[in-house]
PDB file of N, CA and C in Angstrom:
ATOM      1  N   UNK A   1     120.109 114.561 131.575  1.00  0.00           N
ATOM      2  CA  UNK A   1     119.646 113.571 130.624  1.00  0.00           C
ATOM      3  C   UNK A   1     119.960 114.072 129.208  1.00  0.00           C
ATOM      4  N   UNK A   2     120.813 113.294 128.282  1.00  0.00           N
ATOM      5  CA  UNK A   2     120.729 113.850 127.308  1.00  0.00           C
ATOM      6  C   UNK A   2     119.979 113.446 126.245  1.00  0.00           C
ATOM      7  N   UNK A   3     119.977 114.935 125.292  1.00  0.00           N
ATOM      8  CA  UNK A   3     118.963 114.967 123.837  1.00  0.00           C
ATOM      9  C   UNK A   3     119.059 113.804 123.386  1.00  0.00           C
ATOM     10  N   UNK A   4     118.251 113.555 122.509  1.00  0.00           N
ATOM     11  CA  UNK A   4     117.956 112.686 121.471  1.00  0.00           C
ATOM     12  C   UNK A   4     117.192 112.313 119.896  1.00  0.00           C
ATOM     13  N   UNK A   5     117.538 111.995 119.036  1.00  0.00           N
ATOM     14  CA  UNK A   5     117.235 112.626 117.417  1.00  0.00           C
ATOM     15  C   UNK A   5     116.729 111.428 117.290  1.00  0.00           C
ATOM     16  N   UNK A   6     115.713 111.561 117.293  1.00  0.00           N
ATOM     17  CA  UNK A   6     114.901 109.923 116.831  1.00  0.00           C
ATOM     18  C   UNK A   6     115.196 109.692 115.215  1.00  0.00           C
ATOM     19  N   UNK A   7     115.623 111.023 114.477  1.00  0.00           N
ATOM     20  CA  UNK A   7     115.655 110.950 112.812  1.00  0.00           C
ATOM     21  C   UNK A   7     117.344 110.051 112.490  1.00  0.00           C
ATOM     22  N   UNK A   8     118.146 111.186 113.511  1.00  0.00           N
ATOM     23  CA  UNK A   8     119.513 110.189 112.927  1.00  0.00           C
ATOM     24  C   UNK A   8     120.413 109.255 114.323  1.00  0.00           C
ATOM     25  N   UNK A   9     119.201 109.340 115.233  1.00  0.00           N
ATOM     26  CA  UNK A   9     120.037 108.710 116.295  1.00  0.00           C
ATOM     27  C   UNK A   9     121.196 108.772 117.409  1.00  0.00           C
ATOM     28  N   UNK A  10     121.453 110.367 117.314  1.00  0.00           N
ATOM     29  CA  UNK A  10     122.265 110.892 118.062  1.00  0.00           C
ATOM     30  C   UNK A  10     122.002 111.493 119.270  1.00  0.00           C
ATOM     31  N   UNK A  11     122.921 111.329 120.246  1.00  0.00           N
ATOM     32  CA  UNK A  11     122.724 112.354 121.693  1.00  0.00           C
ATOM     33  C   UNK A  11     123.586 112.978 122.144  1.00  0.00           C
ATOM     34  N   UNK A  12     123.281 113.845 122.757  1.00  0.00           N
ATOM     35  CA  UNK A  12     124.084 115.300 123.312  1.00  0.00           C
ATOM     36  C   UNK A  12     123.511 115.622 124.583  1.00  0.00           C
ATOM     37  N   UNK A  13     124.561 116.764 125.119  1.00  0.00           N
ATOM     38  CA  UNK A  13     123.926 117.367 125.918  1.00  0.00           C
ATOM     39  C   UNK A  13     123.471 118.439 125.793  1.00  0.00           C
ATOM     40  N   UNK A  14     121.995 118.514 126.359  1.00  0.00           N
ATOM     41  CA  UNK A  14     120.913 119.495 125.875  1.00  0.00           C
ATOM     42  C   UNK A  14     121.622 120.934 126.248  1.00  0.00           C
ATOM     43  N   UNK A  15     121.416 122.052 125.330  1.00  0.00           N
ATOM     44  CA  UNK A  15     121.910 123.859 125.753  1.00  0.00           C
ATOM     45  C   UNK A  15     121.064 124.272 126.492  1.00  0.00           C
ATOM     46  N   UNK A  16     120.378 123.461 127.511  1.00  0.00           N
ATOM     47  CA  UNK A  16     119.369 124.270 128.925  1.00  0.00           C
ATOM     48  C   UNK A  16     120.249 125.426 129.295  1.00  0.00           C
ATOM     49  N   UNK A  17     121.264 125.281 129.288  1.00  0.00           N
ATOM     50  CA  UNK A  17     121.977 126.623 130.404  1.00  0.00           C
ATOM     51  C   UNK A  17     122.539 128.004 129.515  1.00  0.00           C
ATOM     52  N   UNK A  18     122.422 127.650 128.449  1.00  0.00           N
ATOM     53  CA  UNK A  18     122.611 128.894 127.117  1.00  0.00           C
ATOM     54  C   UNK A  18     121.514 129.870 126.840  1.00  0.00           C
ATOM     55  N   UNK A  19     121.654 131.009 126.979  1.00  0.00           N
ATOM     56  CA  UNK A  19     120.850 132.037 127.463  1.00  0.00           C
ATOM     57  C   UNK A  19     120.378 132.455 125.837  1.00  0.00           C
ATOM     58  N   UNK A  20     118.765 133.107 125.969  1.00  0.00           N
ATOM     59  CA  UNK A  20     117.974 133.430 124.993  1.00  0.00           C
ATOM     60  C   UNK A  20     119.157 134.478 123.874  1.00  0.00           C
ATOM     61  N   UNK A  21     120.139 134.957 123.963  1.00  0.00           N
ATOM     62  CA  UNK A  21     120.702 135.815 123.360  1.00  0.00           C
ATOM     63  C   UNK A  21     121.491 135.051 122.341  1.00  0.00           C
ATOM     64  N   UNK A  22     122.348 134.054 123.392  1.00  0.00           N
ATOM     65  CA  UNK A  22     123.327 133.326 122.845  1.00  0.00           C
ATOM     66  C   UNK A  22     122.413 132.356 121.446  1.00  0.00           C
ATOM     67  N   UNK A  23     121.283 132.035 122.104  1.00  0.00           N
ATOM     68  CA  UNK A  23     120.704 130.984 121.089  1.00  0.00           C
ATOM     69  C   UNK A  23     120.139 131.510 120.183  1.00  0.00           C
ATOM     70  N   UNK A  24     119.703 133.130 119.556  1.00  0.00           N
ATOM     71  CA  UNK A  24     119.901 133.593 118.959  1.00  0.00           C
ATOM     72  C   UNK A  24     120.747 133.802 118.038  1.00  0.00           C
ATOM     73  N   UNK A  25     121.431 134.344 118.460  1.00  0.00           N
ATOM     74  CA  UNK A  25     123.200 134.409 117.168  1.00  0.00           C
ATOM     75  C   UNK A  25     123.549 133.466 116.615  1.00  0.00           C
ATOM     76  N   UNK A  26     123.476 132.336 117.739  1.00  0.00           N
ATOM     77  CA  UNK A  26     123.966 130.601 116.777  1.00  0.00           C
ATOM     78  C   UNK A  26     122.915 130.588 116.020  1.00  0.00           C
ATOM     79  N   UNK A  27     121.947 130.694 116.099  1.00  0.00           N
ATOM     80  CA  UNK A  27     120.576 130.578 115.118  1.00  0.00           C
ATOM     81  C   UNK A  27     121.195 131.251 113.702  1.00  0.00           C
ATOM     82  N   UNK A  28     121.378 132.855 113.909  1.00  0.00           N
ATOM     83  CA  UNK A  28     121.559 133.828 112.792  1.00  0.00           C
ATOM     84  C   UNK A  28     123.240 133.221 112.107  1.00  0.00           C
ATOM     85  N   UNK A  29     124.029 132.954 112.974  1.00  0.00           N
ATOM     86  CA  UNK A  29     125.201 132.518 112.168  1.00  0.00           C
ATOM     87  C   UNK A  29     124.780 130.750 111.882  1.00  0.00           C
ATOM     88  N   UNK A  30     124.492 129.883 112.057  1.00  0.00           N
ATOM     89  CA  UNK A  30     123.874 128.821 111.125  1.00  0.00           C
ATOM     90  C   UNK A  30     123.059 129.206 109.988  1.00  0.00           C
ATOM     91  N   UNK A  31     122.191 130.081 110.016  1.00  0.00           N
ATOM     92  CA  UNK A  31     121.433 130.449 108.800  1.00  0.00           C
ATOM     93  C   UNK A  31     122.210 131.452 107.638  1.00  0.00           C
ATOM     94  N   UNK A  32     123.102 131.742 108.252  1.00  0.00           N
ATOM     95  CA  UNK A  32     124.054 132.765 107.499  1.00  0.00           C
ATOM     96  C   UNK A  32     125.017 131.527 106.885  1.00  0.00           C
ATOM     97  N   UNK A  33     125.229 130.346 107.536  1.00  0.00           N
ATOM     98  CA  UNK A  33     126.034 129.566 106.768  1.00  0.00           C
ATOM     99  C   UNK A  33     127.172 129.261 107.152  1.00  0.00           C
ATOM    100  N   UNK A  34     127.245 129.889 108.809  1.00  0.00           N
ATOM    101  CA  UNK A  34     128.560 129.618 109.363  1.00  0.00           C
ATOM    102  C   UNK A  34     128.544 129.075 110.192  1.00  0.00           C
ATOM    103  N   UNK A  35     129.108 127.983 110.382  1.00  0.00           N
ATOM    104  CA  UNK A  35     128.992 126.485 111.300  1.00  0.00           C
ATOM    105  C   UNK A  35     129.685 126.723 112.068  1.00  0.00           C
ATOM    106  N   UNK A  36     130.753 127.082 111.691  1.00  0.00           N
ATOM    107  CA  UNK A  36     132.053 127.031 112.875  1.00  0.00           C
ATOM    108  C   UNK A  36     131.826 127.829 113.669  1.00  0.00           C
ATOM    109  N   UNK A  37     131.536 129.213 113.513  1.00  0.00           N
ATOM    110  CA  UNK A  37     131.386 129.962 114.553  1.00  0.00           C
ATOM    111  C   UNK A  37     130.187 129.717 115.258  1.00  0.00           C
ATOM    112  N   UNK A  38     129.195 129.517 114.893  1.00  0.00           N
ATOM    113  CA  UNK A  38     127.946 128.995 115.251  1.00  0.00           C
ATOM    114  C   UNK A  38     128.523 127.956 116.547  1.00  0.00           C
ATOM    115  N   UNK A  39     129.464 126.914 116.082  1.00  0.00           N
ATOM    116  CA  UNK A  39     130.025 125.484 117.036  1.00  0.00           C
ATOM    117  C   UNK A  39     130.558 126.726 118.397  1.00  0.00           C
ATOM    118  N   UNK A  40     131.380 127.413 117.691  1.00  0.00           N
ATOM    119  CA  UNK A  40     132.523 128.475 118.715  1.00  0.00           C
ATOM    120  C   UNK A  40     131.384 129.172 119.876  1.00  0.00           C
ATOM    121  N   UNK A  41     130.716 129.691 119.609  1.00  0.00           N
ATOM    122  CA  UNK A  41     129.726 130.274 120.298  1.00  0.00           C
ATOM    123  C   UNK A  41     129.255 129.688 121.540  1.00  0.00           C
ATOM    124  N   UNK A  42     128.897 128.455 121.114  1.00  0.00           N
ATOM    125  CA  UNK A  42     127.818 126.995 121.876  1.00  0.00           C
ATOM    126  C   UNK A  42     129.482 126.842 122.668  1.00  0.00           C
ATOM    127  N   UNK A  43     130.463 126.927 122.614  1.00  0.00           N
ATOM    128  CA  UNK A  43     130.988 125.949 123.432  1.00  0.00           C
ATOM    129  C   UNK A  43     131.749 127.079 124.424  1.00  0.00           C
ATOM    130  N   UNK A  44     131.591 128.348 123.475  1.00  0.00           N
ATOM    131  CA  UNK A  44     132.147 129.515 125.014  1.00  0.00           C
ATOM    132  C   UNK A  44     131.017 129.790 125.864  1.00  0.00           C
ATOM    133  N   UNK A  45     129.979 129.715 125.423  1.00  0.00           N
ATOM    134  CA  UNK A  45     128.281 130.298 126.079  1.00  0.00           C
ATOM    135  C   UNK A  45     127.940 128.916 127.086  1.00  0.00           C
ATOM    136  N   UNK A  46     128.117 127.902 126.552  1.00  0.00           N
ATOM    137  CA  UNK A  46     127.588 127.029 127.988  1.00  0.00           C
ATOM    138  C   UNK A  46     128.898 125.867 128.174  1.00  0.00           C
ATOM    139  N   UNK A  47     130.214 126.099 127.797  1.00  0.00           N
ATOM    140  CA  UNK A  47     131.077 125.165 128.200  1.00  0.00           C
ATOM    141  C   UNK A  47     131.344 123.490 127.821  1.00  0.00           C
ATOM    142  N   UNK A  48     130.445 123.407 126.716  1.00  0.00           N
ATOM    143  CA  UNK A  48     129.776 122.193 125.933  1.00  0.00           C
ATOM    144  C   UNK A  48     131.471 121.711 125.148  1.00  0.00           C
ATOM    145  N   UNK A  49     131.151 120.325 125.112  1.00  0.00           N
ATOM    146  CA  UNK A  49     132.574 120.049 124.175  1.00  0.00           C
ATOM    147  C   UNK A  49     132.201 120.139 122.700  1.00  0.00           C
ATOM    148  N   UNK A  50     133.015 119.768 121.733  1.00  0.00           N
ATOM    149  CA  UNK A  50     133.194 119.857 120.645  1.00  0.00           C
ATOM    150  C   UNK A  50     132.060 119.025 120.180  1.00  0.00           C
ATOM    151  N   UNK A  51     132.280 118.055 120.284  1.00  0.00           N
ATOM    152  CA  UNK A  51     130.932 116.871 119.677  1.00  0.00           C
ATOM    153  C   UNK A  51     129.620 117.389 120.398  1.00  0.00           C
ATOM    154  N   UNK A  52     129.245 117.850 121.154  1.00  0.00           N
ATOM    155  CA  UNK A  52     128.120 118.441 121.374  1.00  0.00           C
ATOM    156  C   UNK A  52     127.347 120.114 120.861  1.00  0.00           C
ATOM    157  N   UNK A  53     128.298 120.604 121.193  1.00  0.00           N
ATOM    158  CA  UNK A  53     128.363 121.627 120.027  1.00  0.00           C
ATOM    159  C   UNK A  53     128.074 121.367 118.707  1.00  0.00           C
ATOM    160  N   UNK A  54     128.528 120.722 117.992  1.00  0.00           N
ATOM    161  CA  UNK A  54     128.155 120.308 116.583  1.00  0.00           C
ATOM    162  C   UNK A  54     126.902 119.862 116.330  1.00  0.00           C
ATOM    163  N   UNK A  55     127.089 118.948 117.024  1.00  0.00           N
ATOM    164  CA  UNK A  55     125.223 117.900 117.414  1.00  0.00           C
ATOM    165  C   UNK A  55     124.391 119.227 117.454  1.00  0.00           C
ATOM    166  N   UNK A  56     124.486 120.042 118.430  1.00  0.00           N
ATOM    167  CA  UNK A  56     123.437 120.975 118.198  1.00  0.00           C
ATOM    168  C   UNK A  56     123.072 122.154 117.464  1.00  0.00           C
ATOM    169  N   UNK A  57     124.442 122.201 116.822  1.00  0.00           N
ATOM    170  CA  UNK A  57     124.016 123.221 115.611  1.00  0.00           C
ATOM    171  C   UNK A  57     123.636 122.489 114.535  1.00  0.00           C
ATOM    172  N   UNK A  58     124.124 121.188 113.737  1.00  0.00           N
ATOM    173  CA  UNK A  58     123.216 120.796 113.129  1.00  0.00           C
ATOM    174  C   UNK A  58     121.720 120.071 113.308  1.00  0.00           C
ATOM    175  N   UNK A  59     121.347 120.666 114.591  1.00  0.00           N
ATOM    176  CA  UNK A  59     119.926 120.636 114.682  1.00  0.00           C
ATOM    177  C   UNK A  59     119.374 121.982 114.708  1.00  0.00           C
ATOM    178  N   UNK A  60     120.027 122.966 114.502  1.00  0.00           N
ATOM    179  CA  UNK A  60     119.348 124.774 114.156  1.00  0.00           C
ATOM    180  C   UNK A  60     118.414 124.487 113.014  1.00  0.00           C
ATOM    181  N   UNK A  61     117.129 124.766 113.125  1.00  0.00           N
ATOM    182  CA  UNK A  61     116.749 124.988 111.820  1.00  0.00           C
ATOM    183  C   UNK A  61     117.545 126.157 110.877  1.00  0.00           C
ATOM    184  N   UNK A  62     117.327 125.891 109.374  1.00  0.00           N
ATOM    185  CA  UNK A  62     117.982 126.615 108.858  1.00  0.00           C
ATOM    186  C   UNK A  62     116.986 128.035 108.285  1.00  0.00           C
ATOM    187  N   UNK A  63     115.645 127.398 108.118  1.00  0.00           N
ATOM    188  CA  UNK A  63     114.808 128.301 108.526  1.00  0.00           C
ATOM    189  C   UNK A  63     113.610 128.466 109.466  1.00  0.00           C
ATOM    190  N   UNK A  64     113.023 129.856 110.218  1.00  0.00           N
ATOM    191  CA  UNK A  64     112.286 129.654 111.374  1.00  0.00           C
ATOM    192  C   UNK A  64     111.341 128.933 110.646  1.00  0.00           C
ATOM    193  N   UNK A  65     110.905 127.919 111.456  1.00  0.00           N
ATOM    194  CA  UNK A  65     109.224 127.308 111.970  1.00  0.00           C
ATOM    195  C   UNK A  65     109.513 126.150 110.714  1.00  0.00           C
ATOM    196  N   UNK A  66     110.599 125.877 110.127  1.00  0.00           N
ATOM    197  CA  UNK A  66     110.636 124.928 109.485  1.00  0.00           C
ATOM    198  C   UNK A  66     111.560 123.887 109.774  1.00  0.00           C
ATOM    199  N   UNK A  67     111.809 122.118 109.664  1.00  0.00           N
ATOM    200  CA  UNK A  67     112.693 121.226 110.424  1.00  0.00           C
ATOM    201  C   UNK A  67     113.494 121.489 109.359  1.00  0.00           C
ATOM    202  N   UNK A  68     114.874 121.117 110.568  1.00  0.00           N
ATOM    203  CA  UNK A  68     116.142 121.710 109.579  1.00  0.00           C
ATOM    204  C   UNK A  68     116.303 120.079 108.789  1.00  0.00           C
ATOM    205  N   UNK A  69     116.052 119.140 108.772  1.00  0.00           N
ATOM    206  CA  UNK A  69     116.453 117.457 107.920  1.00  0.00           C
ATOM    207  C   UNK A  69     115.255 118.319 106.862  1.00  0.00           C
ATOM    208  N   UNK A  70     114.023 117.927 106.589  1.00  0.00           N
ATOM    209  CA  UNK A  70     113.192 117.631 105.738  1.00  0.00           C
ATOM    210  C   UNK A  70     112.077 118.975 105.463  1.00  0.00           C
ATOM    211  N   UNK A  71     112.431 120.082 106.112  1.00  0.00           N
ATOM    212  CA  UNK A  71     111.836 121.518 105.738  1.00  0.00           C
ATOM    213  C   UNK A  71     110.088 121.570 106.262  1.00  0.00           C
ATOM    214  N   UNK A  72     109.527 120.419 106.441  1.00  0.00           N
ATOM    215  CA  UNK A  72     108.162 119.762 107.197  1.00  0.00           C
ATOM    216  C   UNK A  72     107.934 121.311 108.196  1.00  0.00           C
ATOM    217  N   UNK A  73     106.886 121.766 108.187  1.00  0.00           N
ATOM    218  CA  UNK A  73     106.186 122.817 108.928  1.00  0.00           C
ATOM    219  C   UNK A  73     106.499 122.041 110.688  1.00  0.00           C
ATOM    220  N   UNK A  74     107.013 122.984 111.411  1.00  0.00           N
ATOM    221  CA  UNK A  74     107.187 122.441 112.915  1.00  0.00           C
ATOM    222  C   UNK A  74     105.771 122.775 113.931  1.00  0.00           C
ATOM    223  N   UNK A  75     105.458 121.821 114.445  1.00  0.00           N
ATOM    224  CA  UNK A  75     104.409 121.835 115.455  1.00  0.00           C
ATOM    225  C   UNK A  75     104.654 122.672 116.815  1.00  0.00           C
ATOM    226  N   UNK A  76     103.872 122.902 117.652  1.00  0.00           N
ATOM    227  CA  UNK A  76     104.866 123.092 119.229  1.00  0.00           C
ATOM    228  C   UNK A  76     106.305 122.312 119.846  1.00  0.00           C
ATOM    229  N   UNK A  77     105.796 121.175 119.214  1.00  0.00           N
ATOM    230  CA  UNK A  77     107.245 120.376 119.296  1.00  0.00           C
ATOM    231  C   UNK A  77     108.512 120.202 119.157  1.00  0.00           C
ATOM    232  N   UNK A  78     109.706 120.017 119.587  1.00  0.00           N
ATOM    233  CA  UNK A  78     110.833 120.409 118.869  1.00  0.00           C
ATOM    234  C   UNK A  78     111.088 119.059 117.827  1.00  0.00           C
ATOM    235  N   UNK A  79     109.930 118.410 117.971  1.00  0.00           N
ATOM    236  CA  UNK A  79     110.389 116.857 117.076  1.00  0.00           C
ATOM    237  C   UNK A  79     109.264 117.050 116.029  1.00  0.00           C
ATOM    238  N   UNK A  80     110.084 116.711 114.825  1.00  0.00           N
ATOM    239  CA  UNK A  80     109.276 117.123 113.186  1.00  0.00           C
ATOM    240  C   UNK A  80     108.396 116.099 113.141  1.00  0.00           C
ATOM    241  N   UNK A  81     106.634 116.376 112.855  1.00  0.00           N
ATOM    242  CA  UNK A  81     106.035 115.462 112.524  1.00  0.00           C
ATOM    243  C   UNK A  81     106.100 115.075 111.449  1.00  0.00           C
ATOM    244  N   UNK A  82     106.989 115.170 110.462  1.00  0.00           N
ATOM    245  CA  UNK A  82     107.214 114.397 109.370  1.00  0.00           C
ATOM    246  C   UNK A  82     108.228 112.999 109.662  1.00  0.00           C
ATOM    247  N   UNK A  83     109.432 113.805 110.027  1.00  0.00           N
ATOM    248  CA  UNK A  83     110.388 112.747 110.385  1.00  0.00           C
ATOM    249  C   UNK A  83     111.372 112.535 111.258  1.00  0.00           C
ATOM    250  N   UNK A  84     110.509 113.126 112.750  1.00  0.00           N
ATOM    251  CA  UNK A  84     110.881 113.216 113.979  1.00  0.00           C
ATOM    252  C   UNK A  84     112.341 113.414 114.267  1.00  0.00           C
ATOM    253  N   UNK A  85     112.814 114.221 113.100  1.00  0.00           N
ATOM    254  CA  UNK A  85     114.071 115.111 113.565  1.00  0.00           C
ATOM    255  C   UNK A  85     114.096 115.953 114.821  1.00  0.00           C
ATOM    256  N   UNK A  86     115.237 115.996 116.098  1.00  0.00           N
ATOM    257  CA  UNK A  86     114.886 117.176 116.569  1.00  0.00           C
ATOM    258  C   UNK A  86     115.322 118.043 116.195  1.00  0.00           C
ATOM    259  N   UNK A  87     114.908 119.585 116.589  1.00  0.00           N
ATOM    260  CA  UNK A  87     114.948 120.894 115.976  1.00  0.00           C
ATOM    261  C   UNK A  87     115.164 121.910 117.355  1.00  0.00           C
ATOM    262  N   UNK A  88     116.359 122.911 116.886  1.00  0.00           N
ATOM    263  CA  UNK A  88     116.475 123.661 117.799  1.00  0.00           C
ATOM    264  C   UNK A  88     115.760 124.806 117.062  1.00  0.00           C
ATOM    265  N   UNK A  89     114.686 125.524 117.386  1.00  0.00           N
ATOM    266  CA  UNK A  89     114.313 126.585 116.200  1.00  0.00           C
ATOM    267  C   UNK A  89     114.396 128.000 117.149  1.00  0.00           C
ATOM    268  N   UNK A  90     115.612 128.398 117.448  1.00  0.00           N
ATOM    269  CA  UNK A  90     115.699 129.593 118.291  1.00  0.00           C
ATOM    270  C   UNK A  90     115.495 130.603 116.641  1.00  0.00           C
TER     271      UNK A  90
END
């Protein structure tokens, strides 16, 4: 079943099969500012295409425990109670 961004309306397929390490580093290289490799990572680590890859790095927060659209404090949820962005917050 794939993700879904109630903020901008997009879907993907979810990184269930990308291991706690991998989702790490994409975390640290998105916050470092590097997209591409961040994309490169996601698509050697779980085999994901290009458009999905992307989709889910621009849902990395850019910082922990905060939504990466609108910076709103994150709940248990991966969806922002401000403006129900989803959020990958590895």
């Amino acid at each position: 079943m794939p993700e879904l961004c109630m903020n901008c309306g997009g879907s993907w397929t979810p990184p269930d099969l990308i291991g706690a390490d991998v989702r790490r580093e994409v975390a640290r290289l998105v916050r470092n500012d590097r997209p591409m490799a961040a994309i490169k990572q996601l698509r050697q680590a779980g085999e994901m295409s290009l458009g999905d890859a992307k989709a889910v790095m621009e849902h990395v927060t850019r910082s922990p425990g905060k939504c990466h659209r609108c910076s709103a404090q994150l709940e248990r949820s991966r969806s922002c109670p401000n403006c129900h962005a989803l959020n990958y917050d590895w």
